[in-house]
PDB file of N, CA and C in Angstrom:
ATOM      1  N   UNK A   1     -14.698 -10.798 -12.695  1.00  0.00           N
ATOM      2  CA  UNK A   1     -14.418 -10.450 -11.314  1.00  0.00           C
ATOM      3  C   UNK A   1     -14.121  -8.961 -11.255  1.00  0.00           C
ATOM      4  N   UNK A   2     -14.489  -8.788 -10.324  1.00  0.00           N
ATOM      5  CA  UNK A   2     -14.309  -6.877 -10.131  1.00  0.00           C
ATOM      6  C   UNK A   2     -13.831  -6.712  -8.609  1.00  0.00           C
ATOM      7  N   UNK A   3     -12.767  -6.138  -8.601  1.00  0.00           N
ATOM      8  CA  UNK A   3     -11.552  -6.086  -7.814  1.00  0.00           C
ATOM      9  C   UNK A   3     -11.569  -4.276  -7.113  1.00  0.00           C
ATOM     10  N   UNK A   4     -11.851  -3.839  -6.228  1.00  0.00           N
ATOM     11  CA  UNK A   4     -11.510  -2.744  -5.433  1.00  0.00           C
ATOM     12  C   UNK A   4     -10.348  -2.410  -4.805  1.00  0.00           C
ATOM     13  N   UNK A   5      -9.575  -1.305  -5.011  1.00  0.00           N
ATOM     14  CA  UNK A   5      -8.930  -1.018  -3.901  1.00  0.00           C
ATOM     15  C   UNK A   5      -8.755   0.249  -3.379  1.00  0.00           C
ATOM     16  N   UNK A   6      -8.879   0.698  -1.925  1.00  0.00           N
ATOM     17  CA  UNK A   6      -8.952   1.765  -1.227  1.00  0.00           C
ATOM     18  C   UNK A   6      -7.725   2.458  -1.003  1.00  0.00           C
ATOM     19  N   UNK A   7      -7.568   3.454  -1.126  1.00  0.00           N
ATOM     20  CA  UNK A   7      -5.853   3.902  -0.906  1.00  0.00           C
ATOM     21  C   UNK A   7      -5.903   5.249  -0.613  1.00  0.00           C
ATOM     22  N   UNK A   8      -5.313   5.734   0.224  1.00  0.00           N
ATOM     23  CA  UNK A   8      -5.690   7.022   1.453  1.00  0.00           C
ATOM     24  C   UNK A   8      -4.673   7.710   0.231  1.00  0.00           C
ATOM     25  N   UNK A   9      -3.764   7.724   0.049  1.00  0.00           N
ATOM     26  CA  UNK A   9      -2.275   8.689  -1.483  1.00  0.00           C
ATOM     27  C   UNK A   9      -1.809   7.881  -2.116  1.00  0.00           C
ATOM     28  N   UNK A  10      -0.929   9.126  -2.828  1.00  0.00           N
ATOM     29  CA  UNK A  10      -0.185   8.341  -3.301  1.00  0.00           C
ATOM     30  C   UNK A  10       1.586   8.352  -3.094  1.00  0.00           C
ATOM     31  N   UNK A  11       1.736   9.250  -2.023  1.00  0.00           N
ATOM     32  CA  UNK A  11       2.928   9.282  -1.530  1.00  0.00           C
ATOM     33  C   UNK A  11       3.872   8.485  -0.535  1.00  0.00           C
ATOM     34  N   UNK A  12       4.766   7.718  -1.073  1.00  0.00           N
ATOM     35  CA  UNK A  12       5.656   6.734  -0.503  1.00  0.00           C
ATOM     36  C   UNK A  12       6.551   7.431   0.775  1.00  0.00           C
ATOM     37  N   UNK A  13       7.068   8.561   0.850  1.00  0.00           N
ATOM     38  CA  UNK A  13       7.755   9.172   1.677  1.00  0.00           C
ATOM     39  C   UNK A  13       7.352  10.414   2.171  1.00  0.00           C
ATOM     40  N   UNK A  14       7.938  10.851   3.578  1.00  0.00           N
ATOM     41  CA  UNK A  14       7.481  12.719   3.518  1.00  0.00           C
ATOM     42  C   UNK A  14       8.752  12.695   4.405  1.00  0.00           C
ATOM     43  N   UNK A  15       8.564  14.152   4.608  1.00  0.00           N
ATOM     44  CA  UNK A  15      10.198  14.716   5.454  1.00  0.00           C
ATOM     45  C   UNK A  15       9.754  14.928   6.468  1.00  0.00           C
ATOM     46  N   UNK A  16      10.195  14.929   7.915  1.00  0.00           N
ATOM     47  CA  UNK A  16      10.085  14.895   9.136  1.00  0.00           C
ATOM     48  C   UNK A  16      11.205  15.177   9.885  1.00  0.00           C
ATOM     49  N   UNK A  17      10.905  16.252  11.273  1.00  0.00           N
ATOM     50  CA  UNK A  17      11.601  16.265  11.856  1.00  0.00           C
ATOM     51  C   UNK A  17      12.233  15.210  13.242  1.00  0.00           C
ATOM     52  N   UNK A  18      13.183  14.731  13.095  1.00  0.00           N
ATOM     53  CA  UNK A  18      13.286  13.501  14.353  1.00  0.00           C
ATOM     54  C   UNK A  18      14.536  13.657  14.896  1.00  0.00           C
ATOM     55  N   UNK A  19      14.327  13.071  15.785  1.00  0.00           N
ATOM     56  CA  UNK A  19      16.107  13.009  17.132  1.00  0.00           C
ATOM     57  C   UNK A  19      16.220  11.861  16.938  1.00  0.00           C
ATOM     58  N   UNK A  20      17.685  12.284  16.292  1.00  0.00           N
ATOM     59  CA  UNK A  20      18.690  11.072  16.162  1.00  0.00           C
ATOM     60  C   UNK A  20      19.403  11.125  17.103  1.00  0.00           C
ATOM     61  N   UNK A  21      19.845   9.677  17.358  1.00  0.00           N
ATOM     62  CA  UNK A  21      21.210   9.379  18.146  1.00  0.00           C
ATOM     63  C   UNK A  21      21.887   8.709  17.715  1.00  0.00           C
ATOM     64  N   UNK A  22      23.644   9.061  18.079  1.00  0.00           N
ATOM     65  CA  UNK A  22      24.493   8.478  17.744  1.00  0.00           C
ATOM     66  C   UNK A  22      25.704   9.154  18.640  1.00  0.00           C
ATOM     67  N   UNK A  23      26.977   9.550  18.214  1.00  0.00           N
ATOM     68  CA  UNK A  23      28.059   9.774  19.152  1.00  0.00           C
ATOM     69  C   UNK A  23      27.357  10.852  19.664  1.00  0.00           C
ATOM     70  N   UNK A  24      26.405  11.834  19.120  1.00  0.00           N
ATOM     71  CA  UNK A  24      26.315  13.170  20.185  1.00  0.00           C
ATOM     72  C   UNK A  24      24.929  12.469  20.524  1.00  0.00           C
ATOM     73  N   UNK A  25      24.606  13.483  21.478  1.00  0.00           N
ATOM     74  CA  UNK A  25      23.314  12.554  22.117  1.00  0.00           C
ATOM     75  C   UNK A  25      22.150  13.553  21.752  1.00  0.00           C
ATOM     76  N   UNK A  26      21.112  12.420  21.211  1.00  0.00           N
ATOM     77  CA  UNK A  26      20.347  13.420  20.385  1.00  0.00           C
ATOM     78  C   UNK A  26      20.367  14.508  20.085  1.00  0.00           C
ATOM     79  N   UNK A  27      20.238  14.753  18.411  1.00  0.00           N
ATOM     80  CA  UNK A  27      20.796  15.461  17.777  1.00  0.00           C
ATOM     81  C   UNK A  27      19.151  15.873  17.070  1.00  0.00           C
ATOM     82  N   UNK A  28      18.593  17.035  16.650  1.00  0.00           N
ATOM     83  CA  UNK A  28      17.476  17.340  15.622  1.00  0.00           C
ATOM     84  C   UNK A  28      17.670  17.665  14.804  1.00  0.00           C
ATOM     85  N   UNK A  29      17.062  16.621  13.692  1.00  0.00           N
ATOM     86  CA  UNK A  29      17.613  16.612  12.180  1.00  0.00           C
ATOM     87  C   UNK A  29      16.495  16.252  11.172  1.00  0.00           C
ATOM     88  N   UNK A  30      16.059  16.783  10.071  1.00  0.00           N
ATOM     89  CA  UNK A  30      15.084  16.573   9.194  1.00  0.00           C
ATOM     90  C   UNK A  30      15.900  15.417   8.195  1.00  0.00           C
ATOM     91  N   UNK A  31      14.499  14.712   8.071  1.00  0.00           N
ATOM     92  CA  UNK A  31      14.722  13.607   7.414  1.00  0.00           C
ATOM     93  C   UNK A  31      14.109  12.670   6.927  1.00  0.00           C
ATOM     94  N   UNK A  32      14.384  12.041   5.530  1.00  0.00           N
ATOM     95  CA  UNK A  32      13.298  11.201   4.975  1.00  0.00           C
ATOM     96  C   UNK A  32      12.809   9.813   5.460  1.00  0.00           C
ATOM     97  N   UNK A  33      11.111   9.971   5.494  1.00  0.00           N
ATOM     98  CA  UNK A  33      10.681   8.926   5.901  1.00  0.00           C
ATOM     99  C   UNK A  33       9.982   7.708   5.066  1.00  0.00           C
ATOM    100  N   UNK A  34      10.217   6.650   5.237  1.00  0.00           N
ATOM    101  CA  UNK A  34       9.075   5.926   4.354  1.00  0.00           C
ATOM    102  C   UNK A  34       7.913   5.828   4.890  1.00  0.00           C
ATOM    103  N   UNK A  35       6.534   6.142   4.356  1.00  0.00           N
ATOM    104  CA  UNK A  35       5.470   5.898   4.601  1.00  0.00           C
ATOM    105  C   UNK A  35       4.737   4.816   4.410  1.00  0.00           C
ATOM    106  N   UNK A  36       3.934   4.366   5.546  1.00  0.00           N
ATOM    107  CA  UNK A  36       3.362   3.343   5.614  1.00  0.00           C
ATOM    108  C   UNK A  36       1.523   3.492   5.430  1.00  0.00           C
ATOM    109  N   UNK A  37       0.795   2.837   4.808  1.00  0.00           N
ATOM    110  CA  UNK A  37      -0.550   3.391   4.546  1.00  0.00           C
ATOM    111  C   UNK A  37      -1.172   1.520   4.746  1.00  0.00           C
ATOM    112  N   UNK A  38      -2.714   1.864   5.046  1.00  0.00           N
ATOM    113  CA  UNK A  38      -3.435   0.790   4.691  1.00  0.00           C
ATOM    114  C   UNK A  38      -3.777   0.456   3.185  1.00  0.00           C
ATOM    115  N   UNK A  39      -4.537  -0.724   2.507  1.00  0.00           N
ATOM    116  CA  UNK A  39      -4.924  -1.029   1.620  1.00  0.00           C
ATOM    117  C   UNK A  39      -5.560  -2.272   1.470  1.00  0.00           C
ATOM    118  N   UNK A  40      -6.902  -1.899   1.386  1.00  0.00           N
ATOM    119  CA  UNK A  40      -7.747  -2.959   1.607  1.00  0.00           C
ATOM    120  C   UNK A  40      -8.346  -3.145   0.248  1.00  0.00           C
ATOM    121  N   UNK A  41      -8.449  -4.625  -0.097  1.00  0.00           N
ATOM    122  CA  UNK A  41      -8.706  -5.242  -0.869  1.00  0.00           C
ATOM    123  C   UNK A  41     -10.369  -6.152  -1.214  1.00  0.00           C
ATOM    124  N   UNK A  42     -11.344  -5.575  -1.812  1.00  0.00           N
ATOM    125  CA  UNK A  42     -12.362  -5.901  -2.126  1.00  0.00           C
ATOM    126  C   UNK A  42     -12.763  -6.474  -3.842  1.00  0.00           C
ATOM    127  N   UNK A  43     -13.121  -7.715  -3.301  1.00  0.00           N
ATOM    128  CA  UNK A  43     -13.624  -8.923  -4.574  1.00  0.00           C
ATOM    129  C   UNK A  43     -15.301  -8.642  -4.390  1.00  0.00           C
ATOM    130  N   UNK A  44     -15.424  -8.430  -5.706  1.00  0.00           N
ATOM    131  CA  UNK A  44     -16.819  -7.641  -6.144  1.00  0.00           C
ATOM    132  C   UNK A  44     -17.343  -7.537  -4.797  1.00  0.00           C
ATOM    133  N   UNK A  45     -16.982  -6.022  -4.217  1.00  0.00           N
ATOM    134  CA  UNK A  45     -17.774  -5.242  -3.156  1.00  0.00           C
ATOM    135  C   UNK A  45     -18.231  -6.241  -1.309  1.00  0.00           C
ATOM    136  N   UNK A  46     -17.019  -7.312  -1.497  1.00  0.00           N
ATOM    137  CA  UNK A  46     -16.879  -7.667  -0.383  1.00  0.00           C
ATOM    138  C   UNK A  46     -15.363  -7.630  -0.144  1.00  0.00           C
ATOM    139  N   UNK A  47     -15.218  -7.042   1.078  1.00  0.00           N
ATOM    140  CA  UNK A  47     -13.448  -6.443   1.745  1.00  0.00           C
ATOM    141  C   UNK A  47     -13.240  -8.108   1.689  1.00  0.00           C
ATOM    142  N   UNK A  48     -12.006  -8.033   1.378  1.00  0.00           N
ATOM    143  CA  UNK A  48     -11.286  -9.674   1.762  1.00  0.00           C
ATOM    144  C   UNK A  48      -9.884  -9.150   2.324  1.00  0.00           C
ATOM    145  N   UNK A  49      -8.963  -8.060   2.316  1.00  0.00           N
ATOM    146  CA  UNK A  49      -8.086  -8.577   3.221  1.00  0.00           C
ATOM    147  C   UNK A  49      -7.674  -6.473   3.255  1.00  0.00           C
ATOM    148  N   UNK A  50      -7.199  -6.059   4.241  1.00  0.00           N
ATOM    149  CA  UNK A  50      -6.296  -4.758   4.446  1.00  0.00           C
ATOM    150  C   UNK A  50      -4.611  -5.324   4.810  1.00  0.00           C
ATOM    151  N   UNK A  51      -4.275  -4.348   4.389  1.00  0.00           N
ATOM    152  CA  UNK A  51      -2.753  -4.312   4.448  1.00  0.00           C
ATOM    153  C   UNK A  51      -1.869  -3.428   4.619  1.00  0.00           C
ATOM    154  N   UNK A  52      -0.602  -3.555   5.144  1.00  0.00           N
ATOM    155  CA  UNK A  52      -0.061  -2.521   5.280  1.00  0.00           C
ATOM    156  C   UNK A  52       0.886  -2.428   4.234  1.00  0.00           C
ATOM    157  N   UNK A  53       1.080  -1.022   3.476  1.00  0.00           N
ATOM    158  CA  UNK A  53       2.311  -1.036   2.459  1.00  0.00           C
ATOM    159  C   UNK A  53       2.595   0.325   2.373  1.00  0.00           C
ATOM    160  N   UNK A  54       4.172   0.493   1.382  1.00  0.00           N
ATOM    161  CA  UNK A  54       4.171   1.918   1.299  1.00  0.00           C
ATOM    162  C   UNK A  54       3.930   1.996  -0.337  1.00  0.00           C
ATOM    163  N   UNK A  55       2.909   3.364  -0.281  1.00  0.00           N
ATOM    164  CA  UNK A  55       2.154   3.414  -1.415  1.00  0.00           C
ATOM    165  C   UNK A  55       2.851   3.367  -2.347  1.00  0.00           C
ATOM    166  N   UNK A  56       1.848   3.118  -3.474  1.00  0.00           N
ATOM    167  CA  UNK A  56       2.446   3.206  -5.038  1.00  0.00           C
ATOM    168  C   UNK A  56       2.298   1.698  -5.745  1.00  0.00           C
ATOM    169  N   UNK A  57       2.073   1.465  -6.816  1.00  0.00           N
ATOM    170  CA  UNK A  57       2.032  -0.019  -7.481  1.00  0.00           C
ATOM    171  C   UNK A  57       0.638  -0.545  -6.917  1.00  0.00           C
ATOM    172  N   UNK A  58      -0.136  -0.144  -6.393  1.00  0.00           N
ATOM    173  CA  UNK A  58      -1.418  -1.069  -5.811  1.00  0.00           C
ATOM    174  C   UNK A  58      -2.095  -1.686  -6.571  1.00  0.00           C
ATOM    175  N   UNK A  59      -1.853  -1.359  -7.975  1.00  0.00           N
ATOM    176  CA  UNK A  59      -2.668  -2.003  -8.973  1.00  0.00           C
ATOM    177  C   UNK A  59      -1.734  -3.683  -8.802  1.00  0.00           C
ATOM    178  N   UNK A  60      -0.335  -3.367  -9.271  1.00  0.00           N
ATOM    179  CA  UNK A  60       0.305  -4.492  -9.123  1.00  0.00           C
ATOM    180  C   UNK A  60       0.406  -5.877  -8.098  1.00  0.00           C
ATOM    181  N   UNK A  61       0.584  -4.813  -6.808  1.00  0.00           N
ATOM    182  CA  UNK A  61       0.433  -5.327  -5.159  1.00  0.00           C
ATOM    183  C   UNK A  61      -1.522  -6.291  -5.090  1.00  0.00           C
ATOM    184  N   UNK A  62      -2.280  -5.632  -5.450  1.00  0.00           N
ATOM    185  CA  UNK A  62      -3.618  -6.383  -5.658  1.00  0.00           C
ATOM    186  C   UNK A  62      -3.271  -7.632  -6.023  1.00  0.00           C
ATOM    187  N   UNK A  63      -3.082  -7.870  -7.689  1.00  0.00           N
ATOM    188  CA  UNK A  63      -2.983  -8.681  -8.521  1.00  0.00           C
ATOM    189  C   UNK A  63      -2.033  -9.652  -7.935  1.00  0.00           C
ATOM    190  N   UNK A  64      -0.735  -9.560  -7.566  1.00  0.00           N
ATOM    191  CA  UNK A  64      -0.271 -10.440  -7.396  1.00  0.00           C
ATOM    192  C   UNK A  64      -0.832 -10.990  -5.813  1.00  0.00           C
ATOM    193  N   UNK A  65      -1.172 -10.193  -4.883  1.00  0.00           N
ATOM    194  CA  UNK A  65      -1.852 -10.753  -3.730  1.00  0.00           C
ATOM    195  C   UNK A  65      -2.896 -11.725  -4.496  1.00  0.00           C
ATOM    196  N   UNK A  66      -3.860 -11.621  -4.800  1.00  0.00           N
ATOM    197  CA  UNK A  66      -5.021 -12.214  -5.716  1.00  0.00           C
ATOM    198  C   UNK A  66      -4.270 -13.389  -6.153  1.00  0.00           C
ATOM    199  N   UNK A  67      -3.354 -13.433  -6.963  1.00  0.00           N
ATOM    200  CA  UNK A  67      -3.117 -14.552  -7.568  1.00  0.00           C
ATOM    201  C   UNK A  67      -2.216 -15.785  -6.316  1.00  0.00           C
ATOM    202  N   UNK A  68      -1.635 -14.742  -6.023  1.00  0.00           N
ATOM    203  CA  UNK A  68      -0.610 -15.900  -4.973  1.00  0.00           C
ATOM    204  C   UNK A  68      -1.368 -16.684  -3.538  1.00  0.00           C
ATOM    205  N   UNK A  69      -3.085 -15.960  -3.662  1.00  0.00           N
ATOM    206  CA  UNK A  69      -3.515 -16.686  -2.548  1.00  0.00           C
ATOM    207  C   UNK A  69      -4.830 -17.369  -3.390  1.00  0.00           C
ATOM    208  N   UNK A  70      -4.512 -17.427  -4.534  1.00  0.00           N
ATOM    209  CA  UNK A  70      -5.157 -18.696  -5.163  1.00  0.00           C
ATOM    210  C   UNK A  70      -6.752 -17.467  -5.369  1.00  0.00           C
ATOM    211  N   UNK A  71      -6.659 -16.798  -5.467  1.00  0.00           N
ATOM    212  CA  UNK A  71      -7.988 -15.989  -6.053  1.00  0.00           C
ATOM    213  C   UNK A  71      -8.313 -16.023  -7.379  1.00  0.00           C
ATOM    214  N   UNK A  72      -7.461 -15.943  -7.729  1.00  0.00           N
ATOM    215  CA  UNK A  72      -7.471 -15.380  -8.979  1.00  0.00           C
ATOM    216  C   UNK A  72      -6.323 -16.239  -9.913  1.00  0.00           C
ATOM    217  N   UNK A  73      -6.052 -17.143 -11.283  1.00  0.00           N
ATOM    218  CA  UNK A  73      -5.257 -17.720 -11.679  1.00  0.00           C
ATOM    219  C   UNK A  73      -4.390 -16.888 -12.587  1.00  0.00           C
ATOM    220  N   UNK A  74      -4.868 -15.501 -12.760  1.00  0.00           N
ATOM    221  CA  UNK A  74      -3.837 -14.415 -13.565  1.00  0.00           C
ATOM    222  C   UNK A  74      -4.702 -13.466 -14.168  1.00  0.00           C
ATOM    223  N   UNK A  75      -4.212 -12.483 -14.069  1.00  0.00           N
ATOM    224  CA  UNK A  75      -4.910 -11.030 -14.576  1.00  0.00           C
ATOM    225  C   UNK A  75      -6.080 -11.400 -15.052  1.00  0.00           C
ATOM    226  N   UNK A  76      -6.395 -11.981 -16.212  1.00  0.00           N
ATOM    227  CA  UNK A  76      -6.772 -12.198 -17.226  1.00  0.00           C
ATOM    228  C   UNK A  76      -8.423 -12.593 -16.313  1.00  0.00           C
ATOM    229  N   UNK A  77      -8.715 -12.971 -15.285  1.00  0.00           N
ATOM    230  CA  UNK A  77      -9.142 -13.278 -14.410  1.00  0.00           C
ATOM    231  C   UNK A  77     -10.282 -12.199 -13.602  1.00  0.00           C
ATOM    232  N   UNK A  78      -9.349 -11.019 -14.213  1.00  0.00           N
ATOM    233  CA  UNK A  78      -9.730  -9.472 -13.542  1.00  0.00           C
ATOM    234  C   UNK A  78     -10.433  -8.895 -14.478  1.00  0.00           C
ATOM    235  N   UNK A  79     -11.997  -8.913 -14.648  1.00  0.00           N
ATOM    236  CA  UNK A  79     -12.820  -8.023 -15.498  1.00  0.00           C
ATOM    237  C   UNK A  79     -12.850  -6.634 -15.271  1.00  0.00           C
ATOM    238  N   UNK A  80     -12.531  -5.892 -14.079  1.00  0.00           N
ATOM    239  CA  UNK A  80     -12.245  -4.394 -14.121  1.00  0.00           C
ATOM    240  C   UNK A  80     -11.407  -4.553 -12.561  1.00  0.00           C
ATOM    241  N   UNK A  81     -10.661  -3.379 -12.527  1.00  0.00           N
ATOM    242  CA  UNK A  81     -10.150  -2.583 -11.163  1.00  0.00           C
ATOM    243  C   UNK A  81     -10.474  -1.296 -10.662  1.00  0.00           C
ATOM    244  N   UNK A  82     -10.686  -0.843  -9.903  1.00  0.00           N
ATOM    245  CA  UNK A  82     -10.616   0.619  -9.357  1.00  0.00           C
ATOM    246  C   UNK A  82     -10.163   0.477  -8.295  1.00  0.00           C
ATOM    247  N   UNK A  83      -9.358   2.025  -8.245  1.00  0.00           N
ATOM    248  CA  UNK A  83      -8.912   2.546  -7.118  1.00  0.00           C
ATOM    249  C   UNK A  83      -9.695   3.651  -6.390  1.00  0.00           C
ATOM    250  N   UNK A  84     -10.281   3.291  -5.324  1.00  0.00           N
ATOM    251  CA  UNK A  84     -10.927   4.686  -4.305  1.00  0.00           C
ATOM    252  C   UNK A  84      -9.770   5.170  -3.893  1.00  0.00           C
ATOM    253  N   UNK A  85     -10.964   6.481  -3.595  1.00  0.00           N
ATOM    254  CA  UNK A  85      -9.523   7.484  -2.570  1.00  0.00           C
ATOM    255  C   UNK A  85      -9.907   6.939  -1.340  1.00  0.00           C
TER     256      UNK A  85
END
């Protein structure tokens, strides 16, 4: 089986400027964000599912998607992976 996955980075967070509120009323303050990215999942060169996650581990995040929806019965299962940009 040959397993694809598409992944726009590889960065989980970036810094941003945003208005917070709390006792003062909005306030502008830089601050860390978690990032959210797609990741779509292709079983030999047909898409089977996109997703939303924050990057990093996709090799892992695949595999266990694969296995827990009955694709795949364990790694071992997986004749190659790649990651596109």
């Amino acid at each position: 089986m040959f397993v694809r996955i598409s992944s726009l980075s590889d960065r989980s967070s970036h810094r941003a400027r945003v208005l917070r509120y709390g006792e003062e009323a909005g306030v502008r303050v830089d601050d860390q964000l978690a990032a959210e990215e797609p990741l779509e999942i292709r079983v030999g060169g047909t898409p089977l599912t996109v997703m939303m996650r924050t990057p990093g581990y996709e090799r892992e995040l695949a595999l266990g998607f694969l296995y827990g929806e009955g694709v795949i019965r364990g790694a071992a299962d997986v004749a190659r992976m790649a990651i596109l940009p």
